[in-house]
C-alpha atoms as a PDB file:
ATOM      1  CA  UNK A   1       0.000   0.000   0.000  1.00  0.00           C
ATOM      2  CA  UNK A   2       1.665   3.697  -0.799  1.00  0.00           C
ATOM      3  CA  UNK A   3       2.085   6.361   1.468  1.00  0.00           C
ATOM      4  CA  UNK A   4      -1.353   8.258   1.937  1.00  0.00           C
ATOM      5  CA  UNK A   5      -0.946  11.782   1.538  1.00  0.00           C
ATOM      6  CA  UNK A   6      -3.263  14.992   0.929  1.00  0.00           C
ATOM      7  CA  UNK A   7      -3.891  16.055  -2.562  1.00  0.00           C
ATOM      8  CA  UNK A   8      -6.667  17.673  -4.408  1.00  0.00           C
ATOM      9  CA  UNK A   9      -8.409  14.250  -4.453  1.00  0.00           C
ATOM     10  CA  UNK A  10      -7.799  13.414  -0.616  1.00  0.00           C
ATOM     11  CA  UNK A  11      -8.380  16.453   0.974  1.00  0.00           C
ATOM     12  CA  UNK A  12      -9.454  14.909   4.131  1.00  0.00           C
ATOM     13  CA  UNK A  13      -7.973  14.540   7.371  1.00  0.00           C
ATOM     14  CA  UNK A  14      -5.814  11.418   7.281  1.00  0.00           C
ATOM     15  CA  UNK A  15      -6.053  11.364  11.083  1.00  0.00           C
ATOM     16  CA  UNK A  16      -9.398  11.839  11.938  1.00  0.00           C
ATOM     17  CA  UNK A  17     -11.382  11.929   8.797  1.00  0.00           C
ATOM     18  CA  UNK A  18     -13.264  15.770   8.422  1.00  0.00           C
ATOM     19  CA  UNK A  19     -12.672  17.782   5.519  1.00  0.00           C
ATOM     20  CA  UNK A  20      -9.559  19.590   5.978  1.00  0.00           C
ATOM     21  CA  UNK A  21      -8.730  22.255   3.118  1.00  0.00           C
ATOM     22  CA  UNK A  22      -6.512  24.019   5.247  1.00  0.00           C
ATOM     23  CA  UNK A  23      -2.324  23.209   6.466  1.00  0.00           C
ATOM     24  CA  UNK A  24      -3.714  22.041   9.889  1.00  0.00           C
ATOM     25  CA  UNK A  25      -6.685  19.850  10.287  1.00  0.00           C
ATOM     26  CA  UNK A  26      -9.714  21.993  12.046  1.00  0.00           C
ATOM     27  CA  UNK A  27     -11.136  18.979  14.088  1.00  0.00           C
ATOM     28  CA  UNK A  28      -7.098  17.150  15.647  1.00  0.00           C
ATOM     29  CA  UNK A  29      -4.782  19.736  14.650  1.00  0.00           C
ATOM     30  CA  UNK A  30      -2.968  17.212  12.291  1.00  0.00           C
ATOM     31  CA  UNK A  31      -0.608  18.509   9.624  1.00  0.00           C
ATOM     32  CA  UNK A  32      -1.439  17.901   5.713  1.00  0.00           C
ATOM     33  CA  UNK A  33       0.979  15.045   4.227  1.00  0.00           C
ATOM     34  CA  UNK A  34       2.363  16.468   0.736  1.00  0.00           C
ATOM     35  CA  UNK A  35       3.316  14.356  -1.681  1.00  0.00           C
ATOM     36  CA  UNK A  36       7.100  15.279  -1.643  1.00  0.00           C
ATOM     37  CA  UNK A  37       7.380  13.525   2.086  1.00  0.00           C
ATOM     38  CA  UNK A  38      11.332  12.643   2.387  1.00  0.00           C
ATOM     39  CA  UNK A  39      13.623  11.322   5.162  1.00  0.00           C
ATOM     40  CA  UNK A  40      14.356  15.527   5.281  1.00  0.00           C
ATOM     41  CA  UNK A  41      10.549  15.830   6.397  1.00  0.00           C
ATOM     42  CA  UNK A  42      10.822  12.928   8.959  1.00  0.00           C
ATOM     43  CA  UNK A  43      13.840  15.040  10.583  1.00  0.00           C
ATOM     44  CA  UNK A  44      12.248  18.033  10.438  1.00  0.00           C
ATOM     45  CA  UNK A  45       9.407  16.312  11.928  1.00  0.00           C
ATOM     46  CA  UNK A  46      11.490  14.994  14.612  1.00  0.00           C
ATOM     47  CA  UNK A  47      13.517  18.334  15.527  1.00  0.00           C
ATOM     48  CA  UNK A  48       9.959  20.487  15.216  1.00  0.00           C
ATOM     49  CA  UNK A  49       8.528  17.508  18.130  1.00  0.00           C
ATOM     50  CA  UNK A  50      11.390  18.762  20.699  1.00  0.00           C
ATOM     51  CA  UNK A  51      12.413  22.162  19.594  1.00  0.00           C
ATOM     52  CA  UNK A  52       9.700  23.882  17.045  1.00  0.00           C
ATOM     53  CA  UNK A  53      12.260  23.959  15.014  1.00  0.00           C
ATOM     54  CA  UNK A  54      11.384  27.421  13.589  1.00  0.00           C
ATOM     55  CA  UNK A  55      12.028  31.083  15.003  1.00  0.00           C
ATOM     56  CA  UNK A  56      12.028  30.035  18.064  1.00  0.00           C
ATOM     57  CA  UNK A  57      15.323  28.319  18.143  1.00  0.00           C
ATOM     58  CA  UNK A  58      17.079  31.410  17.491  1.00  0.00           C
ATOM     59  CA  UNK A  59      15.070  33.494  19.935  1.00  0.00           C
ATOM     60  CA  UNK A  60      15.675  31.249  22.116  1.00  0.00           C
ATOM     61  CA  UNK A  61      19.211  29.759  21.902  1.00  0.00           C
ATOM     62  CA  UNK A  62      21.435  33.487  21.213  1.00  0.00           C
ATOM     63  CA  UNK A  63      19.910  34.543  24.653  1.00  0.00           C
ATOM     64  CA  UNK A  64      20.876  31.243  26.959  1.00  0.00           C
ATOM     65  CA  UNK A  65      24.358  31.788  25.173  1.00  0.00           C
ATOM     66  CA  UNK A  66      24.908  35.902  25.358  1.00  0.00           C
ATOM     67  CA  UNK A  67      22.420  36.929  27.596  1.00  0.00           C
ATOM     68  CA  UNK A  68      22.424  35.004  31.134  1.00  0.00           C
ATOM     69  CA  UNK A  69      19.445  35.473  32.720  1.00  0.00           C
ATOM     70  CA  UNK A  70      17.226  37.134  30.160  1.00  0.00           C
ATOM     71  CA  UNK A  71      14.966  33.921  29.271  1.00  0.00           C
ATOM     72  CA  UNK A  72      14.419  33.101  32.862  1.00  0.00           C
ATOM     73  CA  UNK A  73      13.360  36.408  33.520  1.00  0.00           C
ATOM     74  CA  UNK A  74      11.197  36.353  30.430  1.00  0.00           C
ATOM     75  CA  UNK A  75       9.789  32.749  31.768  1.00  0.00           C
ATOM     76  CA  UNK A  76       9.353  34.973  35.155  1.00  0.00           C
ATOM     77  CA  UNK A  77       7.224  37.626  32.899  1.00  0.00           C
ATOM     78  CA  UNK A  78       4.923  34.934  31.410  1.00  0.00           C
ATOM     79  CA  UNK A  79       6.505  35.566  28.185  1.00  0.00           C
ATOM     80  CA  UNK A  80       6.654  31.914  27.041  1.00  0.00           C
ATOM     81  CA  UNK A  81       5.250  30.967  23.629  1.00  0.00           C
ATOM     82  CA  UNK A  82       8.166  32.775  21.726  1.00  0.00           C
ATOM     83  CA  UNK A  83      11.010  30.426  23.253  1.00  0.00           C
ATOM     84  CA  UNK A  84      11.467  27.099  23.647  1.00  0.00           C
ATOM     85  CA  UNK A  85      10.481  25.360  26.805  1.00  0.00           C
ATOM     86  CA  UNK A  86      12.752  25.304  29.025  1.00  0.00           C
ATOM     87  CA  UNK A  87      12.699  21.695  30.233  1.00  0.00           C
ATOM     88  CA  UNK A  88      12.265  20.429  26.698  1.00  0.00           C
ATOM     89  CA  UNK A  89      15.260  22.923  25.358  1.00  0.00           C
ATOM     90  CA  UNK A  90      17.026  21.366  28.136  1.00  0.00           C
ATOM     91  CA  UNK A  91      17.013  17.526  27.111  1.00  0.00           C
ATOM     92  CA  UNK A  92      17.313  18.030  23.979  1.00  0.00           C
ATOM     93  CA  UNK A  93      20.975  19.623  24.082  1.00  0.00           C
ATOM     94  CA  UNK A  94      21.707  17.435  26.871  1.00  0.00           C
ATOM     95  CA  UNK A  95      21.336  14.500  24.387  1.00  0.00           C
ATOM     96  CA  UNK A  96      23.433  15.834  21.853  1.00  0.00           C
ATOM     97  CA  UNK A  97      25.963  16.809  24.247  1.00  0.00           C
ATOM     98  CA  UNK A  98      26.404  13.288  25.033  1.00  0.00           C
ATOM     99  CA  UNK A  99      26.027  11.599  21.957  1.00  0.00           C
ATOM    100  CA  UNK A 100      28.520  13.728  20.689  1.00  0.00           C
ATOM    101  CA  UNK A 101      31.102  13.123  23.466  1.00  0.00           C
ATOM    102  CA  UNK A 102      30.602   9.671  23.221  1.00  0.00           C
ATOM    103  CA  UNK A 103      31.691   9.385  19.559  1.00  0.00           C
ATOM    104  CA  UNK A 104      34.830  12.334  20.637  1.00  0.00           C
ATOM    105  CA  UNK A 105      38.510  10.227  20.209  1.00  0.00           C
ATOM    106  CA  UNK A 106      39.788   9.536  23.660  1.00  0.00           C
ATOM    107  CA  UNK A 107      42.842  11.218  24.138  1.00  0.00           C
ATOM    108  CA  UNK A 108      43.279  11.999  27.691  1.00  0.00           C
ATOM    109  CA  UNK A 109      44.239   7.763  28.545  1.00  0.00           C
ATOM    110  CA  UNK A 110      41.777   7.780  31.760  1.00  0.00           C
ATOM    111  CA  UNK A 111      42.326   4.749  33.888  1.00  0.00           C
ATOM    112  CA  UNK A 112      40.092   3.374  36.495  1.00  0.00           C
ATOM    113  CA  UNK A 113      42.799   2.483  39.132  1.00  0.00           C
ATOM    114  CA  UNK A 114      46.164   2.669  38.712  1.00  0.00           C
ATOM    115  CA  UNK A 115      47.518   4.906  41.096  1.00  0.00           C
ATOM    116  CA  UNK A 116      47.337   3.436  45.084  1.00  0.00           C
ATOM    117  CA  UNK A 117      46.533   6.177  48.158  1.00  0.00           C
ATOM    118  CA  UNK A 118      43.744   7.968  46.995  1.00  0.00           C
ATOM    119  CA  UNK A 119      40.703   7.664  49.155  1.00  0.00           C
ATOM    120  CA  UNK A 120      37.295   6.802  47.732  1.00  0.00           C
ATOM    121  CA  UNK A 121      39.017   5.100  44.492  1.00  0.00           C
ATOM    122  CA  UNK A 122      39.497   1.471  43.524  1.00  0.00           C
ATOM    123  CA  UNK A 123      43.199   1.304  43.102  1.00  0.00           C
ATOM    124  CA  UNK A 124      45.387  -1.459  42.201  1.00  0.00           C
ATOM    125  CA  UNK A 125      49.385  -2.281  42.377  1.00  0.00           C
ATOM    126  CA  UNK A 126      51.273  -5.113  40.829  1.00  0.00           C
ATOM    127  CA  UNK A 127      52.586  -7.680  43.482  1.00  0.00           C
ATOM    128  CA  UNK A 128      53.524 -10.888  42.090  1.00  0.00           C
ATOM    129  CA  UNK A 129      56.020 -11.853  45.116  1.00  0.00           C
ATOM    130  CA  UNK A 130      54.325 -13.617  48.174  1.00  0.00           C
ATOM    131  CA  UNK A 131      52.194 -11.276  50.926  1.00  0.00           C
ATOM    132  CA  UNK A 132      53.413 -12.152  54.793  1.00  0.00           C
ATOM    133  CA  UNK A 133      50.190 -10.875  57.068  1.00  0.00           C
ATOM    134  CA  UNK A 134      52.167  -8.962  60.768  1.00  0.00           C
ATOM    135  CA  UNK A 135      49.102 -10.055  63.358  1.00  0.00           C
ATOM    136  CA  UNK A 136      50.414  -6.707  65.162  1.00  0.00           C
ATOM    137  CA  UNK A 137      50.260  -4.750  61.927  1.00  0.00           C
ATOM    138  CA  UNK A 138      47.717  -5.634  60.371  1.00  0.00           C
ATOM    139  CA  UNK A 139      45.417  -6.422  63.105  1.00  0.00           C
ATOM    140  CA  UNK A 140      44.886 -10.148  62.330  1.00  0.00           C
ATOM    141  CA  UNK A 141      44.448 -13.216  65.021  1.00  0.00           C
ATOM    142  CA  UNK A 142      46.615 -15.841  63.711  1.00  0.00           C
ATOM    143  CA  UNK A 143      49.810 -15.706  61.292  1.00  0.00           C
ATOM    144  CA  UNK A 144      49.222 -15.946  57.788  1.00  0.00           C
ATOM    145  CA  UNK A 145      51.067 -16.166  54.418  1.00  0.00           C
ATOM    146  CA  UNK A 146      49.418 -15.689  51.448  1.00  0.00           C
ATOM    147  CA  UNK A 147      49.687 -15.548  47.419  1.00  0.00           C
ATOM    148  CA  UNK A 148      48.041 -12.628  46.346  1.00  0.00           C
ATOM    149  CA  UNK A 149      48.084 -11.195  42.896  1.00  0.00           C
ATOM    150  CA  UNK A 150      46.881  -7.585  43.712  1.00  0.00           C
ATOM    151  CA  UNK A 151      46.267  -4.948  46.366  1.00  0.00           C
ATOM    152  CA  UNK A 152      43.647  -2.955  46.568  1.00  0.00           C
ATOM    153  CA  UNK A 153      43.047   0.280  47.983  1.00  0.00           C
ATOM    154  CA  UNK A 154      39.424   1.373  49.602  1.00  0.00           C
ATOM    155  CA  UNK A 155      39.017   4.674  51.768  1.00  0.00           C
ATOM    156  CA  UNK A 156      42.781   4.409  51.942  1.00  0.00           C
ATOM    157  CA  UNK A 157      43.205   1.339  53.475  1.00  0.00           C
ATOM    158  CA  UNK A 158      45.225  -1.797  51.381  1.00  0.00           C
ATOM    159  CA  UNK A 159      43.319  -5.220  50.866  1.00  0.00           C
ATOM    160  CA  UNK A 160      44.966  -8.272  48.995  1.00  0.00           C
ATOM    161  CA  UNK A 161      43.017  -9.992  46.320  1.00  0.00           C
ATOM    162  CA  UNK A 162      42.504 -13.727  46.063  1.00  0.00           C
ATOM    163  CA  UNK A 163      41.692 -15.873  43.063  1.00  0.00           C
ATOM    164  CA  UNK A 164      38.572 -16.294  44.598  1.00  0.00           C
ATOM    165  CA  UNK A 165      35.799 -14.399  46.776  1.00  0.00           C
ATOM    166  CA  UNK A 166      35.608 -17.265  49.109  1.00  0.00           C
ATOM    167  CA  UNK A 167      39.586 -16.847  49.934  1.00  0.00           C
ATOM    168  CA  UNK A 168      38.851 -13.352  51.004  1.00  0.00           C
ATOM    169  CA  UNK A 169      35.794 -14.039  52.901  1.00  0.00           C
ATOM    170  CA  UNK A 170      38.020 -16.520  54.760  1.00  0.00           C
ATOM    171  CA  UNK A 171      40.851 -13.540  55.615  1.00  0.00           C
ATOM    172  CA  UNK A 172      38.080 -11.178  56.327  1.00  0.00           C
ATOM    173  CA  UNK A 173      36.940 -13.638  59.263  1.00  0.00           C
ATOM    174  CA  UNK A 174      40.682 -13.426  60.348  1.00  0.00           C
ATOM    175  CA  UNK A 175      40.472  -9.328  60.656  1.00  0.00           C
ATOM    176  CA  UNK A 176      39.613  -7.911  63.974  1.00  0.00           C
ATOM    177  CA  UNK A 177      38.402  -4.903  62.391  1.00  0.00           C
ATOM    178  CA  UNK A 178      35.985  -6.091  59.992  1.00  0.00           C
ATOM    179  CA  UNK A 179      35.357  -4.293  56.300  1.00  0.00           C
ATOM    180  CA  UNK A 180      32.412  -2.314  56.046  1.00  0.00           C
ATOM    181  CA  UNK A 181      29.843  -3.529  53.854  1.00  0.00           C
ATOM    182  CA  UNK A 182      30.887  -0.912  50.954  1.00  0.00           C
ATOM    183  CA  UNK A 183      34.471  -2.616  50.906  1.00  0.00           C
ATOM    184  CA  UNK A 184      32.554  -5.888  50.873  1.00  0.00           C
ATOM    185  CA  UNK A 185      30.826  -5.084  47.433  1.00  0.00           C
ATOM    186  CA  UNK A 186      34.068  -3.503  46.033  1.00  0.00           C
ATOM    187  CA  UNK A 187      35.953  -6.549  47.061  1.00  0.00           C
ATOM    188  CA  UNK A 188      33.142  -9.297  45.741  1.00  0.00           C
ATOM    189  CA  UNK A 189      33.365  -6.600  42.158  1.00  0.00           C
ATOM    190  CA  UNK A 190      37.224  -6.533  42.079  1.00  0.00           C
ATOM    191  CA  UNK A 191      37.193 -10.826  42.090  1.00  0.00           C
ATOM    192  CA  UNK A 192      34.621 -10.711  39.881  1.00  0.00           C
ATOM    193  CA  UNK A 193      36.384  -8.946  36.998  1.00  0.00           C
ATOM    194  CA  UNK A 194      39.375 -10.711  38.132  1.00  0.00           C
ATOM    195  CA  UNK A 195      41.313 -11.810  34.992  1.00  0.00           C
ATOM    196  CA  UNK A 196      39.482  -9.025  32.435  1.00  0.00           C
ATOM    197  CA  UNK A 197      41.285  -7.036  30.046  1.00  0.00           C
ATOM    198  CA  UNK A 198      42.329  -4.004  31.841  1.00  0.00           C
ATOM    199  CA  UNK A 199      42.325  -1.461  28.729  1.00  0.00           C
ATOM    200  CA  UNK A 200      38.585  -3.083  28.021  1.00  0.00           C
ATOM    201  CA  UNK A 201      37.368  -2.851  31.453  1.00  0.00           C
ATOM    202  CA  UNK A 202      38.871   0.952  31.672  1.00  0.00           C
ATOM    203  CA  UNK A 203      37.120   1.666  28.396  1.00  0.00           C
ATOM    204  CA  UNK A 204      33.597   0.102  29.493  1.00  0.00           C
ATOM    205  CA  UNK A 205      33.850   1.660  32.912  1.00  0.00           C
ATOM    206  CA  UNK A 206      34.113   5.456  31.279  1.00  0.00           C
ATOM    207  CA  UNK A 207      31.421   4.088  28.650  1.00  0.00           C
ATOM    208  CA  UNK A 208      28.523   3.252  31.061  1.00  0.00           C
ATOM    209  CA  UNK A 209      30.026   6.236  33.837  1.00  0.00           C
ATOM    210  CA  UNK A 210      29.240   8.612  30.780  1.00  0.00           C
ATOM    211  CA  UNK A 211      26.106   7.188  29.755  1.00  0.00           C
ATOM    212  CA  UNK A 212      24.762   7.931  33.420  1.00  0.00           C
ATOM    213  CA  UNK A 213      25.880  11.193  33.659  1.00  0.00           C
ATOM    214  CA  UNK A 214      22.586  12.766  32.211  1.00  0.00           C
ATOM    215  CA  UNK A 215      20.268  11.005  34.773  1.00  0.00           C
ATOM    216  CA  UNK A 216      22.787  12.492  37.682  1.00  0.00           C
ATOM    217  CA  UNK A 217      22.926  15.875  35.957  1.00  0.00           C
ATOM    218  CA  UNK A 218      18.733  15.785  36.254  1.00  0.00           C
ATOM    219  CA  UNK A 219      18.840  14.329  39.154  1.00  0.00           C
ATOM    220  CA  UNK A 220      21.225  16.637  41.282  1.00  0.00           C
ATOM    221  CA  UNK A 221      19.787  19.684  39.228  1.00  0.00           C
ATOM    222  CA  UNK A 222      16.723  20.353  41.741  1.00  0.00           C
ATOM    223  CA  UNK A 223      19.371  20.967  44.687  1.00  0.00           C
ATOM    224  CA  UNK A 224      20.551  23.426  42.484  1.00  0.00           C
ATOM    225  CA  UNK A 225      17.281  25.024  42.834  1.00  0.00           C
ATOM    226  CA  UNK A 226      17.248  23.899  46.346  1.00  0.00           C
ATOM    227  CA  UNK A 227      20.339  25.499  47.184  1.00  0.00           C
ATOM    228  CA  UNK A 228      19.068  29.279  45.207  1.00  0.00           C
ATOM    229  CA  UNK A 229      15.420  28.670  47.190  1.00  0.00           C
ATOM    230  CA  UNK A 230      17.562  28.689  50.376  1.00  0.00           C
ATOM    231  CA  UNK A 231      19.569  31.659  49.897  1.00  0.00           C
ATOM    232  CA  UNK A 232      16.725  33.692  48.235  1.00  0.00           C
ATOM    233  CA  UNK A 233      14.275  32.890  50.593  1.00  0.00           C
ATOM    234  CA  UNK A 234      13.529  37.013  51.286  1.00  0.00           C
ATOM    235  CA  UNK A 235      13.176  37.506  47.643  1.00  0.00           C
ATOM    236  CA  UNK A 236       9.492  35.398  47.467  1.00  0.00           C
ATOM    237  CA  UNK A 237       9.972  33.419  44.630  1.00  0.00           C
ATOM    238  CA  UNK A 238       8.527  29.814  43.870  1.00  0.00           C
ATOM    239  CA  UNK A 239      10.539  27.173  43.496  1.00  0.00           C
ATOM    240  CA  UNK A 240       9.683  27.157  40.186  1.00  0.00           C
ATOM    241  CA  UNK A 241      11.621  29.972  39.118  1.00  0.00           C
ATOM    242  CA  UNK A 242      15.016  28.754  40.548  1.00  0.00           C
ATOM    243  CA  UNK A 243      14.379  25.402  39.088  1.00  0.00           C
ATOM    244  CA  UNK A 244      13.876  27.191  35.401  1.00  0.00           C
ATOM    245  CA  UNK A 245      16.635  29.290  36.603  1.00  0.00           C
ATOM    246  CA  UNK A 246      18.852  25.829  36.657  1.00  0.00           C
ATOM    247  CA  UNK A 247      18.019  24.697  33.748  1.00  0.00           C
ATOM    248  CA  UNK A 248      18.811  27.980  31.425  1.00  0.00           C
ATOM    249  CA  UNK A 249      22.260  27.134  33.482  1.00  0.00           C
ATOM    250  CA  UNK A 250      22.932  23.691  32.746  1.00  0.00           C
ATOM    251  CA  UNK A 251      21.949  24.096  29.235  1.00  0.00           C
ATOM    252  CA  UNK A 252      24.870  26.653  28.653  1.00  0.00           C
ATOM    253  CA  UNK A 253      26.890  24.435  30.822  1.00  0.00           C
ATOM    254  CA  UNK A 254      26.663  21.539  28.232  1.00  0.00           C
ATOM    255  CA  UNK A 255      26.665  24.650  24.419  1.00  0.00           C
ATOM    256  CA  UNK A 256      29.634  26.115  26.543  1.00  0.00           C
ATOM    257  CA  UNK A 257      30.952  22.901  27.012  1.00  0.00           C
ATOM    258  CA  UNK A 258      31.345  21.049  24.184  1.00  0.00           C
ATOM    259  CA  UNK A 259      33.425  23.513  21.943  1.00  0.00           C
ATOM    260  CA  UNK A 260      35.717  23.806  24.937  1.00  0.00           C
ATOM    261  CA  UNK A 261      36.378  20.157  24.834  1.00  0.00           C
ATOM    262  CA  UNK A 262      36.612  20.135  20.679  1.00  0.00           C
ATOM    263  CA  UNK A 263      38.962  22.971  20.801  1.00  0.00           C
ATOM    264  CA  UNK A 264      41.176  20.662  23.924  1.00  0.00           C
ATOM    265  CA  UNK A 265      42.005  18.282  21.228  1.00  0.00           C
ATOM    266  CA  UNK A 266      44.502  21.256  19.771  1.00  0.00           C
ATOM    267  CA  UNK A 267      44.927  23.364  22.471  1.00  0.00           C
ATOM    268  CA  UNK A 268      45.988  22.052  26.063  1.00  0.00           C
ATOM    269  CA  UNK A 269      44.273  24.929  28.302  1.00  0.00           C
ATOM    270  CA  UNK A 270      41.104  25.232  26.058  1.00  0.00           C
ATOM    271  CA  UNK A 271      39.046  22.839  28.736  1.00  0.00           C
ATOM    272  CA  UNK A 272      40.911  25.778  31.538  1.00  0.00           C
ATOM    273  CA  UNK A 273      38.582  28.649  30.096  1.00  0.00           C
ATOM    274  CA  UNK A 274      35.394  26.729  31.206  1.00  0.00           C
ATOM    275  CA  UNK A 275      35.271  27.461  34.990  1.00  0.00           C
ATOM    276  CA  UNK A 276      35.888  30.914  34.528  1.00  0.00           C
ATOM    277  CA  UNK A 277      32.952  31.202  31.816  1.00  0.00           C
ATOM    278  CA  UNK A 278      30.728  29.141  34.079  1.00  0.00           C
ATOM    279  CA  UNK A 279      31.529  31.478  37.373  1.00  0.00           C
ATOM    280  CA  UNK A 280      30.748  34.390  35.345  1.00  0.00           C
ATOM    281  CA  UNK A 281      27.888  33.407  33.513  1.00  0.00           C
ATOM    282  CA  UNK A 282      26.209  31.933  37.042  1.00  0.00           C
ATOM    283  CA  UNK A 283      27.159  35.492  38.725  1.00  0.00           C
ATOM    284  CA  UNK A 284      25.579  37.875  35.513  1.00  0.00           C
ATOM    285  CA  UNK A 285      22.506  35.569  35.426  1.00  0.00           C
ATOM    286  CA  UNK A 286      22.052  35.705  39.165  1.00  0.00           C
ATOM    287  CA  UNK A 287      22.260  39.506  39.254  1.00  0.00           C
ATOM    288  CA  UNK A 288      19.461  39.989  36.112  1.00  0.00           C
ATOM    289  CA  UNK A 289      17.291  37.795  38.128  1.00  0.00           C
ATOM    290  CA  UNK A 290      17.653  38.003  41.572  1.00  0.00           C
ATOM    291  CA  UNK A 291      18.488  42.267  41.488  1.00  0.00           C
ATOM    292  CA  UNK A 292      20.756  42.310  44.242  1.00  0.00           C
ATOM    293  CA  UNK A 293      23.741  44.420  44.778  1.00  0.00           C
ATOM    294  CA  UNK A 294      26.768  43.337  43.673  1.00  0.00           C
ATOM    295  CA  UNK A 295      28.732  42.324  46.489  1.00  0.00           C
ATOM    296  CA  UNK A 296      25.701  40.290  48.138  1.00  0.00           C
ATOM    297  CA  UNK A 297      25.603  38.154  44.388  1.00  0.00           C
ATOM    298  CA  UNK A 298      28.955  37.849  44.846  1.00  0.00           C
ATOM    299  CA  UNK A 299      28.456  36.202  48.143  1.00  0.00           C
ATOM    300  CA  UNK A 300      25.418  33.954  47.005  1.00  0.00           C
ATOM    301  CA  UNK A 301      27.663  32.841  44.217  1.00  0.00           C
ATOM    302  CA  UNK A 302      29.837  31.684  46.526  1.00  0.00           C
ATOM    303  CA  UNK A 303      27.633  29.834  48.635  1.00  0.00           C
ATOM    304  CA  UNK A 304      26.239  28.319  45.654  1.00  0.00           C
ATOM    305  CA  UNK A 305      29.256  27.100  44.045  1.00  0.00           C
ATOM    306  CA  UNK A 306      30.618  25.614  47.575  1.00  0.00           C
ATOM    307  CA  UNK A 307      27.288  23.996  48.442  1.00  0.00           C
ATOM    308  CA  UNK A 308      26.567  22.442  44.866  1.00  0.00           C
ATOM    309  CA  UNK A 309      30.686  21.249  44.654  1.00  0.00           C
ATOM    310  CA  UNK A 310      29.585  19.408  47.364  1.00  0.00           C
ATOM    311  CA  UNK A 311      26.329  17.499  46.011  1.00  0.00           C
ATOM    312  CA  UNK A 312      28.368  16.874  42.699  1.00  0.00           C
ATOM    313  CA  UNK A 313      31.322  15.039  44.701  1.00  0.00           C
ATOM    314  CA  UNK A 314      29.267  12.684  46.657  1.00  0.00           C
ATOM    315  CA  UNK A 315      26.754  12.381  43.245  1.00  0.00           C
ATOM    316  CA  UNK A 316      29.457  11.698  41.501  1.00  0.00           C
ATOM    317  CA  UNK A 317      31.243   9.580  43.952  1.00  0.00           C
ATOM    318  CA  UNK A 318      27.990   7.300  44.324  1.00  0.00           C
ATOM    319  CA  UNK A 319      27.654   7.344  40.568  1.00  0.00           C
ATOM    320  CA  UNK A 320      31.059   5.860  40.306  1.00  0.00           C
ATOM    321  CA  UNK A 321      30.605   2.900  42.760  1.00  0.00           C
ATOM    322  CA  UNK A 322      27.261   2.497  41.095  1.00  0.00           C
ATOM    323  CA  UNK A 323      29.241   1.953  37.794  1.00  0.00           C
ATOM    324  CA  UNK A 324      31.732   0.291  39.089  1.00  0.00           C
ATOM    325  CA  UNK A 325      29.659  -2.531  41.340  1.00  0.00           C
ATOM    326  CA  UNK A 326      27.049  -2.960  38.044  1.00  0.00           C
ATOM    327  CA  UNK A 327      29.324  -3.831  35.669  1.00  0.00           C
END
């Protein structure tokens, strides 16, 4: 059967049936099909579903790149139909933004866990010799000499690893000071992916940590708010607001972004410029907004950075123990 489309003899609705002479269908508000309908249509199609793709992207995407704070106070002003939603705006360049760093060459040679000491971090050493156990150092109840392969650092502290998760179950009942659970799933991980290729593991480790990034980024995004509500709790404004506040931010975050990290391929201190950009464009956007003087924004900013640095680390933290124990 071909494609039904709207002609002079078919001038009815396709969707719903009533006469529709018109570009729009009267009755459901469906578009006519022409007859020239090519893959070009079906992406304009798709781009007009998330962005209408018309006028509106322009208005909409010079200001949350030049102007910071101008569309949320537009939002604020019930001026609305001329931009593109915020939340939908949002998504959409957060998708790109990560399908396009997904496909960027990897350059930097990020390894998960090479380098021993660091707390929080999964971090292994090479040890072929054999391990002997001190009961006074190490806090164990009977003398022990074992083969291990690896160490592994947790919150700092070193633990060998066996060929099996049994063998360490059987040292851990040794230990006076018993592992916290959290080592427990780190250690029953690490002999899991015992004997995996370490450049593959690395490179699906960053693959699935990257493809979760845009659920934390939502997810953390209304603490943002939070955090703005808090501070600005004199100035009477919904929670609303600061939330469509956020997201004007973290869309320039990820259009700011992603030139920055093209341009780091060919220039070292490109991905440098980025915090700067992001201070300043938080601080203007913040004064057009919230209209305080500048030495109080100044101070909010502050606040704001140093409270939200700390729900990305421990986001990001779980995020990484989350990718790390799911693999």
């Amino acid at each position: 059967m071909p494609l039904k489309i709207n002609d002079a003899e078919h001038p009815e609705c396709l969707n719903c049936g009533a006469s529709n002479p018109d570009a729009f269908c009267p009755v459901c508000g469906q578009k006519r099909i022409p007859r020239n309908h090519d893959v070009w249509a079906l992406v304009k199609e798709f781009l007009g579903t998330y962005l209408s793709f018309d006028s509106k992207f322009s208005r909409t995407l010079i200001p949350v790149l030049f102007k910071p704070g101008f569309l949320t106070n537009e939002y604020r002003f019930g001026k609305r139909a001329s931009y593109i939603p915020p939340i939908r705006l949002f998504v959409f360049v957060s998708i790109v933004f990560f399908l396009l760093v997904a496909i960027l060459p990897d350059t930097s040679q990020i390894s998960f866990g090479e380098t021993p000491g660091e707390n929080a971090a999964l971090l292994s050493q090479d040890s072929t010799q054999a391990a002997t156990i001190d009961p006074d150092d190490a806090g164990i109840e009977i003398d022990a000499t074992r083969e291990v392969g690896d160490t592994l650092y947790i919150f700092g502290e070193s633990y060998p690893l066996f060929d099996t998760y049994e063998e360490y179950l059987a040292y851990r009942e040794g230990l006076i000071n018993k592992p916290n659970f959290v080592v427990d799933l780190v250690m029953q991980q690490a002999h899991k992916l015992e004997g995996e290729d370490p450049d593959e593991l690395n490179k699906n480790l960053k693959k699935n940590f990257i493809e979760l990034l845009p659920k934390l980024v939502f997810l953390v995004m209304p603490f943002f708010a939070l955090i703005l509500k808090l501070l600005y709790l004199r100035r009477r404004f919904f929670y609303e607001e600061h939330f469509i506040f956020a997201l004007h931010f973290h869309t320039f975050i990820y259009l700011s972004l992603l030139p920055l990290l093209m341009l780091s391929y060919v220039w070292d201190l490109a991905t440098l410029i980025f915090p700067i950009l992001a201070i300043s464009y938080l601080f203007i956007a913040m004064r057009r907004v919230y209209a305080q003087k500048f030495w109080k924004t100044f101070l909010k900013l502050i606040l704001t950075m140093g409270a939200y640095t700390i729900v990305l680390f421990f986001a990001l933290l779980i995020s990484a123990f989350y990718t790390a124990l799911s693999y």
